[in-house]
C-alpha atoms as a PDB file:
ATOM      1  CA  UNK A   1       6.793   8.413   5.834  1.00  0.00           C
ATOM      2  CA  UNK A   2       4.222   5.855   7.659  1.00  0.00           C
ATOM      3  CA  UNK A   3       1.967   6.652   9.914  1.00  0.00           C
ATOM      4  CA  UNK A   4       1.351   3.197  12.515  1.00  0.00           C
ATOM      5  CA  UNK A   5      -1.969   3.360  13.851  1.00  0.00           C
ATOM      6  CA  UNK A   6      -2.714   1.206  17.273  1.00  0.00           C
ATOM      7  CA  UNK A   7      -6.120   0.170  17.810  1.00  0.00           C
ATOM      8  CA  UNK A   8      -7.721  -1.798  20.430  1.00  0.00           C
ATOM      9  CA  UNK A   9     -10.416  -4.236  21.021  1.00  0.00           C
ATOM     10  CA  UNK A  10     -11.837  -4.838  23.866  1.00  0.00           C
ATOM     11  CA  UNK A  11     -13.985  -8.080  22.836  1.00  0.00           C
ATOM     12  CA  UNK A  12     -13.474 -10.651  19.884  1.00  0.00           C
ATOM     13  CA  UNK A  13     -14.850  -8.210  17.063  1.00  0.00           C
ATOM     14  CA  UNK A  14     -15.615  -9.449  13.306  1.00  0.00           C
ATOM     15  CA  UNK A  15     -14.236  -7.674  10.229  1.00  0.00           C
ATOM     16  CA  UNK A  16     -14.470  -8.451   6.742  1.00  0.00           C
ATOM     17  CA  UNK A  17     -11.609 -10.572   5.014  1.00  0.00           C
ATOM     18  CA  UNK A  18     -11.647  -7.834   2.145  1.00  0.00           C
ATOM     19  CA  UNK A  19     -12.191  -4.605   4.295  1.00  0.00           C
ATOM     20  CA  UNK A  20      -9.883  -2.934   1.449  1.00  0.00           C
ATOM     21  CA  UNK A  21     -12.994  -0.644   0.389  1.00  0.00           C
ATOM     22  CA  UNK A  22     -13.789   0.075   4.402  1.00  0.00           C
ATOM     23  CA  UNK A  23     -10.575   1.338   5.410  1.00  0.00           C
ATOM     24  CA  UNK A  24     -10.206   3.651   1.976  1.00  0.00           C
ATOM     25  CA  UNK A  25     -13.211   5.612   3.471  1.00  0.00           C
ATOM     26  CA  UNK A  26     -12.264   5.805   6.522  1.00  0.00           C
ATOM     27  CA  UNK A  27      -9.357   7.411   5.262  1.00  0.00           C
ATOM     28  CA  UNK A  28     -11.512   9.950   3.468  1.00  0.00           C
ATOM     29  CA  UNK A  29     -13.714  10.614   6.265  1.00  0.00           C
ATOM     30  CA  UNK A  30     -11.041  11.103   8.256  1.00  0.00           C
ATOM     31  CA  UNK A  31      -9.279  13.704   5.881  1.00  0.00           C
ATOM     32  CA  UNK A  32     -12.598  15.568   5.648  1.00  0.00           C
ATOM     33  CA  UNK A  33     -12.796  16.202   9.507  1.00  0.00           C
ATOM     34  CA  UNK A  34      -9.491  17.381   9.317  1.00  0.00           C
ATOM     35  CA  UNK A  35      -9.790  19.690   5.769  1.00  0.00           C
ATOM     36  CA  UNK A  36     -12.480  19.034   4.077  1.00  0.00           C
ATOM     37  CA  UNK A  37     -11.059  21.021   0.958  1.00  0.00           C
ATOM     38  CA  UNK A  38      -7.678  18.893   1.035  1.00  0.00           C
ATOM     39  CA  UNK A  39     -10.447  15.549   0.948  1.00  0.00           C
ATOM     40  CA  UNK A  40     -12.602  16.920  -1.797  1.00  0.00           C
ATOM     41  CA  UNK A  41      -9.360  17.814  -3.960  1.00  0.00           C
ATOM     42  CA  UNK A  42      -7.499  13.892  -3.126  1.00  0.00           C
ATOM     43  CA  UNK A  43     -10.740  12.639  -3.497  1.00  0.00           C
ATOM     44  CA  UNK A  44     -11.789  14.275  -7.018  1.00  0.00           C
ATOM     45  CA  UNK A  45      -8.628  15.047  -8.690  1.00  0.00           C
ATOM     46  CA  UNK A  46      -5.602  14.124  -6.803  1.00  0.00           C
ATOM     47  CA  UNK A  47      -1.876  14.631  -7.955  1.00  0.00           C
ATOM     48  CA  UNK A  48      -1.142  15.085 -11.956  1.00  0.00           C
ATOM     49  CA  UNK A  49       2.056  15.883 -13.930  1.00  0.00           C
ATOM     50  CA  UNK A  50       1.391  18.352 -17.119  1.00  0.00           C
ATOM     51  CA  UNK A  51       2.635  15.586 -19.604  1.00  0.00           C
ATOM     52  CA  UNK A  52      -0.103  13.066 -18.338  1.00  0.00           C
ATOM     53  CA  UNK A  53      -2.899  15.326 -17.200  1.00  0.00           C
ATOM     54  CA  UNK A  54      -5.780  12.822 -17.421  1.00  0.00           C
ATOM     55  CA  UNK A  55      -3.761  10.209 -15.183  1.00  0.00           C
ATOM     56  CA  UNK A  56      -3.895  11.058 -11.354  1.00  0.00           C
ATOM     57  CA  UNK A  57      -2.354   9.315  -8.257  1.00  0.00           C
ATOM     58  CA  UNK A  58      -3.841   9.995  -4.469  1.00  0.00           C
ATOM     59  CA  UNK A  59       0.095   9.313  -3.434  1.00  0.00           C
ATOM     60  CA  UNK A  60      -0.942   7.406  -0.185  1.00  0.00           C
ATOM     61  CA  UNK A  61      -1.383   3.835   0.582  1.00  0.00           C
ATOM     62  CA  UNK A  62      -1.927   1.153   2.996  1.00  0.00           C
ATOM     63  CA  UNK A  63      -2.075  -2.216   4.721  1.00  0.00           C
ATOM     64  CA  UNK A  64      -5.098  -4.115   5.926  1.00  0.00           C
ATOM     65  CA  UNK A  65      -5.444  -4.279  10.051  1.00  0.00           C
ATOM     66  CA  UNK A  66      -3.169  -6.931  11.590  1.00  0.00           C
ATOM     67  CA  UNK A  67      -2.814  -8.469  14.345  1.00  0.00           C
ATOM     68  CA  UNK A  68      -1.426 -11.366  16.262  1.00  0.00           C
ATOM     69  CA  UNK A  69      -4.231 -12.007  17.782  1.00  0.00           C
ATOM     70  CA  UNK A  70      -6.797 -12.975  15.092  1.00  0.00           C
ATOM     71  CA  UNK A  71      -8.414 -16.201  13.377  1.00  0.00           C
ATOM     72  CA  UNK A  72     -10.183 -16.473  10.229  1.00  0.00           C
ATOM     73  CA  UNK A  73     -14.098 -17.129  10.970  1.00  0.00           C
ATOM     74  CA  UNK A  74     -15.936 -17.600   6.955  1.00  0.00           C
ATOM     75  CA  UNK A  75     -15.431 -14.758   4.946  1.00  0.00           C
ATOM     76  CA  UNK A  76     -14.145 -12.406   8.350  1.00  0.00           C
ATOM     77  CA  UNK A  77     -11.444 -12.371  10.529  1.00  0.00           C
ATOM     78  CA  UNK A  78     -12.058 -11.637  14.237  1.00  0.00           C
ATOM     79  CA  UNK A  79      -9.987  -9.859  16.025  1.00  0.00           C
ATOM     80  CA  UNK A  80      -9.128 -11.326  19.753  1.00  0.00           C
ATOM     81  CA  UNK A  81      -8.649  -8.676  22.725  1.00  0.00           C
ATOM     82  CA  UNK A  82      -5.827  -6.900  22.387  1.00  0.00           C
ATOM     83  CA  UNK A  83      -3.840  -4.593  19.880  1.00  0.00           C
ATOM     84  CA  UNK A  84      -4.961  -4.572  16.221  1.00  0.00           C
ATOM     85  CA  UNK A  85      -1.858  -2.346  13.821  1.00  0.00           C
ATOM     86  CA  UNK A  86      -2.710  -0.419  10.850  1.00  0.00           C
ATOM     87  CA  UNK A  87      -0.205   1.314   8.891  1.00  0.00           C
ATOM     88  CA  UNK A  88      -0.946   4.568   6.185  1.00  0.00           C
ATOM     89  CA  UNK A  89       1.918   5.812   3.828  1.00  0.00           C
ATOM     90  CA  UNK A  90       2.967   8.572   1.768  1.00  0.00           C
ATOM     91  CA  UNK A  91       5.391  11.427   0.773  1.00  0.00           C
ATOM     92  CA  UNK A  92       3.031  13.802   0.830  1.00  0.00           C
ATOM     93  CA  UNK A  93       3.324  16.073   4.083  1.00  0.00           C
ATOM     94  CA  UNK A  94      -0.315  17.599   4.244  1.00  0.00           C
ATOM     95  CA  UNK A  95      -1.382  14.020   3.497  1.00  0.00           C
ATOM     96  CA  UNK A  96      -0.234  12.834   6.574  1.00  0.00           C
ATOM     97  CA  UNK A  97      -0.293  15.687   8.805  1.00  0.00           C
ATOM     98  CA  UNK A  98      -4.329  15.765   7.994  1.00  0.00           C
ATOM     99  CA  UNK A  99      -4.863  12.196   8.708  1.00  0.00           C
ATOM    100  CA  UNK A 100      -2.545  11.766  11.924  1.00  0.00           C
ATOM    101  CA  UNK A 101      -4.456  15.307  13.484  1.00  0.00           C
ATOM    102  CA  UNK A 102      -7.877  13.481  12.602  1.00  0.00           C
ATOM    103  CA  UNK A 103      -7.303  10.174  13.707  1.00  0.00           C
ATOM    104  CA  UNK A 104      -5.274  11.430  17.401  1.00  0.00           C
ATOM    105  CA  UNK A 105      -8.613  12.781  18.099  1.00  0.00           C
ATOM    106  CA  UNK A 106     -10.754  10.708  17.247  1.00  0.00           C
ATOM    107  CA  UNK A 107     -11.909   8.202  20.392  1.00  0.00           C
ATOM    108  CA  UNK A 108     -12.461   5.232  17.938  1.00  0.00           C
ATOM    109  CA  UNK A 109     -13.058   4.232  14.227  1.00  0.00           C
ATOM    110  CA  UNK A 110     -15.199   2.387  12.225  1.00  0.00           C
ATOM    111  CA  UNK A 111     -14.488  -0.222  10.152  1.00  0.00           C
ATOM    112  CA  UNK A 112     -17.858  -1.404   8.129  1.00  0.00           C
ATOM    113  CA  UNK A 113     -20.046  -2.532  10.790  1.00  0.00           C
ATOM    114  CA  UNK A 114     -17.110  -3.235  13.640  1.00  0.00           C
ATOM    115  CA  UNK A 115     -15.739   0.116  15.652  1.00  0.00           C
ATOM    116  CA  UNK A 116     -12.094  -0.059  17.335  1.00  0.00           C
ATOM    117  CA  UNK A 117     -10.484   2.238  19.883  1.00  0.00           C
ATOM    118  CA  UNK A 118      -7.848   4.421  18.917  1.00  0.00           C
ATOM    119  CA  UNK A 119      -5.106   3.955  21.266  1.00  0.00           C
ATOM    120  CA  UNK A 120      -1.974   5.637  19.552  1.00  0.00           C
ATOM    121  CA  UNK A 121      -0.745   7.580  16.168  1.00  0.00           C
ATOM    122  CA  UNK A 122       3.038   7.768  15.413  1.00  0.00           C
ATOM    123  CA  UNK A 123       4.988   8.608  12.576  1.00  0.00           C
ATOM    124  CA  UNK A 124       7.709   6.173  11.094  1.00  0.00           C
ATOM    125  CA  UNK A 125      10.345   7.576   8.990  1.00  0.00           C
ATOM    126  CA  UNK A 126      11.498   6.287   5.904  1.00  0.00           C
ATOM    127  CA  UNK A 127      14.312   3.925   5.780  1.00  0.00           C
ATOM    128  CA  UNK A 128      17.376   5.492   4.464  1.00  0.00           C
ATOM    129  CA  UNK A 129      18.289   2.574   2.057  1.00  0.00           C
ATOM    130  CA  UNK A 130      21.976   3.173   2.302  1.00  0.00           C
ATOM    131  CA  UNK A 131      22.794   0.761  -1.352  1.00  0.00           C
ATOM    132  CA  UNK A 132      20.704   0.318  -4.266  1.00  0.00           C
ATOM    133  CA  UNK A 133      18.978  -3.244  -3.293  1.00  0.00           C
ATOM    134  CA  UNK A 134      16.538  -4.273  -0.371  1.00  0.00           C
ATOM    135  CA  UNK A 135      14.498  -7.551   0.429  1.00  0.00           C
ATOM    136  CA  UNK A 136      10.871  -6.431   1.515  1.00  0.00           C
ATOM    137  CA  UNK A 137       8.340  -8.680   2.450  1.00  0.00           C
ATOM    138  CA  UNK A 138       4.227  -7.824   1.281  1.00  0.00           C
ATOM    139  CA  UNK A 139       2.151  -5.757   3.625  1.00  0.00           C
ATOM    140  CA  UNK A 140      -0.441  -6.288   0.634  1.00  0.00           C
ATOM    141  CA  UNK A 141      -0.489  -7.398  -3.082  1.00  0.00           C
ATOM    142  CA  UNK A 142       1.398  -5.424  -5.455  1.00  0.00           C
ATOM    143  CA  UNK A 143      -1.018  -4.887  -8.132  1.00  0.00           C
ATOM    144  CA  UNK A 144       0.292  -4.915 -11.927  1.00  0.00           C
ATOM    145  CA  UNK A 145      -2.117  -5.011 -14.720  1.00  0.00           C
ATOM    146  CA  UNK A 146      -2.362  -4.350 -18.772  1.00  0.00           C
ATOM    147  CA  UNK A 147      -5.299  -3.554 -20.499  1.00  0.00           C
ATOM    148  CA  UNK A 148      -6.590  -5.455 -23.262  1.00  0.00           C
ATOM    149  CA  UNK A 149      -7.215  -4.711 -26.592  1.00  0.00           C
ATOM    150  CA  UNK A 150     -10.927  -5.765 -28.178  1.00  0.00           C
ATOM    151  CA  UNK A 151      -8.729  -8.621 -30.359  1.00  0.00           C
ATOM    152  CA  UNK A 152      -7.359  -9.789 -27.179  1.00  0.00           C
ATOM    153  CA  UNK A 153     -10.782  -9.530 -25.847  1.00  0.00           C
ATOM    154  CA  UNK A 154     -10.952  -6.174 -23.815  1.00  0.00           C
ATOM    155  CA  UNK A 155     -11.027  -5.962 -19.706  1.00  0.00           C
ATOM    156  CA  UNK A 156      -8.137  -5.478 -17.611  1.00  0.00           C
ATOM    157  CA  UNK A 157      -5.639  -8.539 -17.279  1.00  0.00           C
ATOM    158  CA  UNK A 158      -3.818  -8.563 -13.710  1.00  0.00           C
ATOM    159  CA  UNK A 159       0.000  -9.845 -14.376  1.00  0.00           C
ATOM    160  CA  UNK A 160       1.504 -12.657 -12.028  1.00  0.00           C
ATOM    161  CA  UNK A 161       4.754 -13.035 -10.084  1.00  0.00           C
ATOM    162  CA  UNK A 162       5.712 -15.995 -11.486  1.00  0.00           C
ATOM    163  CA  UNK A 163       4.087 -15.851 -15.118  1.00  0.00           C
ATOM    164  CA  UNK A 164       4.562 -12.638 -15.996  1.00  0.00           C
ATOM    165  CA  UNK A 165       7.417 -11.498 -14.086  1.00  0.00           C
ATOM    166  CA  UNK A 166       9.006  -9.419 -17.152  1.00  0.00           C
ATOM    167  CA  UNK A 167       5.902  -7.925 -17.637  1.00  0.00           C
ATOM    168  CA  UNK A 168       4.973  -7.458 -14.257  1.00  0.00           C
ATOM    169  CA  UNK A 169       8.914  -5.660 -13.665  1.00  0.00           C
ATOM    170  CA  UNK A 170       8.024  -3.427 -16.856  1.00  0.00           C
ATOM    171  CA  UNK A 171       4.686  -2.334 -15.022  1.00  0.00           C
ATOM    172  CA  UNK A 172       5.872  -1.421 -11.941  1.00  0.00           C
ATOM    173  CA  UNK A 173       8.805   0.656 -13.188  1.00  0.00           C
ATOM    174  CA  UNK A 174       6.641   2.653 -15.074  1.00  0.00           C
ATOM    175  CA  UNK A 175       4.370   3.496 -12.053  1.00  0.00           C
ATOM    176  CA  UNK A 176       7.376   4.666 -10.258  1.00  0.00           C
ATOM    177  CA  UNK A 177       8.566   6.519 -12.755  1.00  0.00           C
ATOM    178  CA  UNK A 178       5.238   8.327 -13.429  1.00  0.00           C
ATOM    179  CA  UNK A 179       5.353   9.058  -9.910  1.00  0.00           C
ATOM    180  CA  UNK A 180       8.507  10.529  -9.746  1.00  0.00           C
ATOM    181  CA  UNK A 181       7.467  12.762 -12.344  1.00  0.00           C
ATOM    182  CA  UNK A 182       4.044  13.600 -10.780  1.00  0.00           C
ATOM    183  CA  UNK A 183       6.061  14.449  -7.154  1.00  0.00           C
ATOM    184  CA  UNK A 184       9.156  15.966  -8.467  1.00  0.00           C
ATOM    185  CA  UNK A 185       8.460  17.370 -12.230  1.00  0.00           C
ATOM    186  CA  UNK A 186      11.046  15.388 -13.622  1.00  0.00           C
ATOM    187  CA  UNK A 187      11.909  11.256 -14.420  1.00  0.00           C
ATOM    188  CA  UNK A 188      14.691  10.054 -12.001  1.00  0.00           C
ATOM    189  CA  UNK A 189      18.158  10.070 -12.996  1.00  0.00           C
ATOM    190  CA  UNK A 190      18.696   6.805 -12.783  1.00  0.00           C
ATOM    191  CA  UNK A 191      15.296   4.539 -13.274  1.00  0.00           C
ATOM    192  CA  UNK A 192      16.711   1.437 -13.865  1.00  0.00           C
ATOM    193  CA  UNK A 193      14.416  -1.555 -11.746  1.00  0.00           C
ATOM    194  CA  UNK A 194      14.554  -5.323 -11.135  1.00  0.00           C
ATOM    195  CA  UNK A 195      12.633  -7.320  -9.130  1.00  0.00           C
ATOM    196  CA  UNK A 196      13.412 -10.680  -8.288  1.00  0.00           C
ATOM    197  CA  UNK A 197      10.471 -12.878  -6.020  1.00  0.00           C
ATOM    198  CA  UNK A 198      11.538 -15.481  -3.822  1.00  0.00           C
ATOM    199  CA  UNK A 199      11.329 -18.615  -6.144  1.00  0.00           C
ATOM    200  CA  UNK A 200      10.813 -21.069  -2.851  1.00  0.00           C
ATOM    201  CA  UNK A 201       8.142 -19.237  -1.723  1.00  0.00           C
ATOM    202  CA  UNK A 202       6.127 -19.003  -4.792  1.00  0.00           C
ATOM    203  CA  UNK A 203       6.531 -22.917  -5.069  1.00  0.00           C
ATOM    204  CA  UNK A 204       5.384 -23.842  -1.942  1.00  0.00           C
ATOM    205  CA  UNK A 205       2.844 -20.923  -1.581  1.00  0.00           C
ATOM    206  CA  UNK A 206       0.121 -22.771  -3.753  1.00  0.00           C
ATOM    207  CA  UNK A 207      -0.570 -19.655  -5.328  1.00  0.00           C
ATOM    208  CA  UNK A 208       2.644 -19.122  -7.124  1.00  0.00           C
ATOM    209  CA  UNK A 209       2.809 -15.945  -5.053  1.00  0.00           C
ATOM    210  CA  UNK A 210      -0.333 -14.499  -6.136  1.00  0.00           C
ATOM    211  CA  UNK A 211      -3.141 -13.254  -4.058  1.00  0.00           C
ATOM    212  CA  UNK A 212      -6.829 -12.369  -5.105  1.00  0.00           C
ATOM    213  CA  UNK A 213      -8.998  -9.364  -3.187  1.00  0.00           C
ATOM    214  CA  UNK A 214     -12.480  -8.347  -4.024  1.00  0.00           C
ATOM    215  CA  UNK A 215     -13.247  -4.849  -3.956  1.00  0.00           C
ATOM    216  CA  UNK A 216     -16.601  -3.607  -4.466  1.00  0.00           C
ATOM    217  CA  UNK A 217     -17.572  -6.907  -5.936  1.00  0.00           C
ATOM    218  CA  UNK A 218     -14.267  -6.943  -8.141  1.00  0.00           C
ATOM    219  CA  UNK A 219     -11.849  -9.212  -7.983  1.00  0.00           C
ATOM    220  CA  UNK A 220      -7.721  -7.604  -7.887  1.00  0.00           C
ATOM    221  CA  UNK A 221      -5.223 -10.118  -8.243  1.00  0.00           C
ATOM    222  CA  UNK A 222      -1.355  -8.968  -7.162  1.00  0.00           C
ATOM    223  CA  UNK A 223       1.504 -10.416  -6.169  1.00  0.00           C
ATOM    224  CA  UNK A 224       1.695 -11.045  -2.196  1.00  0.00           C
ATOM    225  CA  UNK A 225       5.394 -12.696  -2.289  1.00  0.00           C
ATOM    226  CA  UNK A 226       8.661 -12.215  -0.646  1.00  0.00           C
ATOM    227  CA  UNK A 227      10.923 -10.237  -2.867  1.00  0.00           C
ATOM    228  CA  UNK A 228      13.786  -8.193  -3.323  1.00  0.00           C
ATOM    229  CA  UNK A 229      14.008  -4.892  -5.058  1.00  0.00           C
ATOM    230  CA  UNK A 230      17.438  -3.525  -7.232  1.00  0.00           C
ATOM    231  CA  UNK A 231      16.800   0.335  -8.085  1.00  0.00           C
ATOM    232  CA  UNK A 232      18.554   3.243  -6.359  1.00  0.00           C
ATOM    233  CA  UNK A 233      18.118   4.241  -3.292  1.00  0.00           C
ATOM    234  CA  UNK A 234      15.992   7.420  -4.117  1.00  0.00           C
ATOM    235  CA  UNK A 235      13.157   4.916  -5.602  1.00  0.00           C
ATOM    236  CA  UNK A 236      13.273   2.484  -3.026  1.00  0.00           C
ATOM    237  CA  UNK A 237      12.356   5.430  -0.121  1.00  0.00           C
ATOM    238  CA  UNK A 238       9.344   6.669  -2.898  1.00  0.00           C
ATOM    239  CA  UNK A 239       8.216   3.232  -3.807  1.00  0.00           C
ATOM    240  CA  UNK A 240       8.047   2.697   0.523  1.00  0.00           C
ATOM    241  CA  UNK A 241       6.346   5.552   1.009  1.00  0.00           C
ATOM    242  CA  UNK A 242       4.267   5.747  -2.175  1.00  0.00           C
ATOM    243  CA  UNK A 243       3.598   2.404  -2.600  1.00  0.00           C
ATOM    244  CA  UNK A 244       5.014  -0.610  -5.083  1.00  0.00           C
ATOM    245  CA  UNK A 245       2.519  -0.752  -8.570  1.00  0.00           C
ATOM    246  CA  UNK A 246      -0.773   0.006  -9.146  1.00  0.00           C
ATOM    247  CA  UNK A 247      -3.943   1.170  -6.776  1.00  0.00           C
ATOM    248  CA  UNK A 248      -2.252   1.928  -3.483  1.00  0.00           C
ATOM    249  CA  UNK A 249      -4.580   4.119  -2.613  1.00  0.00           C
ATOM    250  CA  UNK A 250      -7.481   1.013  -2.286  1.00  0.00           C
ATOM    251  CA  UNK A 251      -5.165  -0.661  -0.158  1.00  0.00           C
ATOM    252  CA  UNK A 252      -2.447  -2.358  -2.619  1.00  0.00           C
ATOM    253  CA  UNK A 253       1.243  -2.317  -2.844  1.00  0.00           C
ATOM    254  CA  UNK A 254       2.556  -1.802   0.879  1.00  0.00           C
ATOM    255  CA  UNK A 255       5.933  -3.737   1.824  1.00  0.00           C
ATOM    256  CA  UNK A 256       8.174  -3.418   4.679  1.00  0.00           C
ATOM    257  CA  UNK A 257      11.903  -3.761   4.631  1.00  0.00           C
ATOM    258  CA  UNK A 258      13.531  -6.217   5.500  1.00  0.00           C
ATOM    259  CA  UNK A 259      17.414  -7.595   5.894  1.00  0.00           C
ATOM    260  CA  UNK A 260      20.970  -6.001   7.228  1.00  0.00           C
ATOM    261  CA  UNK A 261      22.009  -2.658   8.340  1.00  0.00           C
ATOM    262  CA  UNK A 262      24.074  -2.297   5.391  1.00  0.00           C
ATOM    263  CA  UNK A 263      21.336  -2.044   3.089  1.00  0.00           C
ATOM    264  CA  UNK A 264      18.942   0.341   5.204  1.00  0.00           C
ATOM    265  CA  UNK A 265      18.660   2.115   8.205  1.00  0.00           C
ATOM    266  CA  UNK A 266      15.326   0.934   9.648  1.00  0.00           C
ATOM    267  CA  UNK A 267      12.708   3.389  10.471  1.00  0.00           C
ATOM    268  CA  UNK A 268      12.284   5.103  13.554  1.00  0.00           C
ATOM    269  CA  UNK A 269       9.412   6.567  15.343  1.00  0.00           C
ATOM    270  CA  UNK A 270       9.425  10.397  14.854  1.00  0.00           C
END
């Protein structure tokens, strides 16, 4: 499940092009007001499985603030007055229900140096994806990366839509599965995956579909493309609540669905 979070502003306000970083703690701070044990134990330790016990996953991500109503200004982008959207994802229950309590009463939030009005919190179910394939479009980059070895020259290497699609593919399935595992103790029975990104867009995008963030001073590259998504219909609701590849819980890896009512019910406000 979702939760979509309307803000407001009530005069042109600046925030940071990257605001990745800003939003993750406001998330935390958030959590804290709301159970300050639940934060400290996402926070520190988060969700393992027993067969992987030094890898963890916070099992929530996010987009950045959006709006139709904003223009780039340097480095920022400044939001007109109006209605700014921000949307928060996960399976996890407590996850949600602690964030939604926090941020219905909170009067406003901050956002690095900017503060916005909270003007509504409502839950969005999951899609029902009805068939095994969906086109989504990128809410964020999907984030897909190998390590290196010292021959190769060490450091982490972040794949690319259109170089590295096999290896990108191979990536991302086994995040979901490892997820799968971590929520339900078990690898799905069917974890077959294939992603396919919209060639025409990754030709004309400049880019080839690839999109650079800097968090913290480091630069994240993932794929911020069109695409559509073959797996069965129990992965497609985790990866759109959990979150497609790698570090969804700094603000990577959120789509939405898109297409007919064959392939997915669309989600309704709950």
């Amino acid at each position: 499940m979702r939760l979509k979070v309307t803000l407001r502003v009530d005069e042109a306000t600046a925030v940071a092009f990257d605001h990745q970083h800003h939003l993750m703690s406001l998330i935390y701070n958030m959590l804290d007001h709301s159970d300050s044990d639940y934060a400290r134990f996402l926070h520190d330790k988060g969700y393992t499985h027993g067969d992987e016990p030094g890898r963890s996953f916070k099992m929530f991500h996010f987009s950045g603030l959006r709006s139709k109503t904003r223009r780039a200004q340097g480095s920022s982008i400044v939001f007109l007055p109006g209605e700014v959207e921000w949307f928060v994802g996960s399976p996890v229950p407590q996850f949600l229900q602690n964030l939604g309590a926090a941020l219905t009463q909170a009067a406003r939030i901050r956002v690095g140096e900017s503060r916005l009005y909270v003007a509504a919190v409502q839950t969005i179910a999951t899609p029902e994806f009805s068939v095994g394939s969906a086109k989504f479009s990128c809410m964020s980059p999907i984030v897909a990366a190998v390590r290196r070895t010292e021959e190769q020259g060490g450091g982490t290497y972040y794949l690319r839509p259109k170089t590295d699609g096999a290896a990108f593919e191979q990536a991302v399935r086994a995040n979901l599965i490892r997820k799968h595992r971590v929520l339900y103790g078990m690898n799905p029975h069917d974890d077959t995956l294939r992603l396919r990104f919209d060639e025409t867009y990754m030709a004309r995008d400049g880019h080839d579909g690839a999109r650079k963030v800097c968090i913290n001073g480091i630069d994240v590259v993932g794929a911020f493309c069109p695409l559509q998504i073959d797996c069965a219909p129990p992965l497609l609701r985790l990866l759109w609540d959990c979150g497609v590849g790698e570090k969804n819980s700094s603000g990577f890896g959120m789509v939405d669905a898109v297409g007919n009512t064959e392939c997915l019910s669309a989600g309704k406000v709950v």
